[in-house]
Protein backbone atom coordinates (compact mmCIF):
# COMPACT_ATOMS: atom_id res chain seq x y z
CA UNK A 1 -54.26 54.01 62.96
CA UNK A 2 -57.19 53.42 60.31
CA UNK A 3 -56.09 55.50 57.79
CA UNK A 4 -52.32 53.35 57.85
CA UNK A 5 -54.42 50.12 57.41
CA UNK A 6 -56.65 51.61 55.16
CA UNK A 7 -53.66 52.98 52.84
CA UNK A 8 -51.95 49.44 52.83
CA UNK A 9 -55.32 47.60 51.70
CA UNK A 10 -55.97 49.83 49.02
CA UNK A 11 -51.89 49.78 47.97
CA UNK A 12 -52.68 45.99 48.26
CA UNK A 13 -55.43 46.05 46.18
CA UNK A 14 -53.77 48.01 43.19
CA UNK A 15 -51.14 45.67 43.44
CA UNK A 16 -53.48 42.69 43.05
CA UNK A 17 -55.47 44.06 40.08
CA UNK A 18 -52.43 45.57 38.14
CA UNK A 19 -50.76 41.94 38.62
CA UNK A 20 -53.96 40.12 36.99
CA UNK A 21 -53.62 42.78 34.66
CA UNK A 22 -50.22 42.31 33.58
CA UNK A 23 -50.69 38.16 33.71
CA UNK A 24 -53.53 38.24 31.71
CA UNK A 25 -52.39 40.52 28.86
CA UNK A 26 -48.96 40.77 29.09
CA UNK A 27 -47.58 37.49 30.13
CA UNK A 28 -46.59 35.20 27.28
CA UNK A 29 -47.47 31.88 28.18
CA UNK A 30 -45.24 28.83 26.77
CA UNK A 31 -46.76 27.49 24.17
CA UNK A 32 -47.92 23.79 24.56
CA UNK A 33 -46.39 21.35 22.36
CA UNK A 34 -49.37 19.20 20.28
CA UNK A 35 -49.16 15.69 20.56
CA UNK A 36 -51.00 14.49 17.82
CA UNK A 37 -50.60 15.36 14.27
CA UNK A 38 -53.50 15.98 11.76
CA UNK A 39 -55.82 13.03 13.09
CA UNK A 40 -58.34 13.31 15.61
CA UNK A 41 -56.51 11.92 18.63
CA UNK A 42 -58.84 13.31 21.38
CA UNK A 43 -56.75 16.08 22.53
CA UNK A 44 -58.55 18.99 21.21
């Protein structure tokens, strides 16, 4: 019975990191509009 739960935390676990993995290199984010133009508006 330890070795089942043991399997699915470390399947679990694989799963988590290779997700972060993929979001944080992978994963194209959509790009955020700029509201102000050349000036310094405070949004930088």
């Amino acid at each position: 019975m330890n070795n089942i739960i043991q399997n699915i935390l470390v399947i679990a676990s694989v799963a988590t990191a290779l997700l972060f993995l993929i979001k944080k290199f992978f994963w194209k984010a959509p790009k955020q509009k700029k509201a102000c133009d050349k000036d310094n508006c405070g949004c930088h």
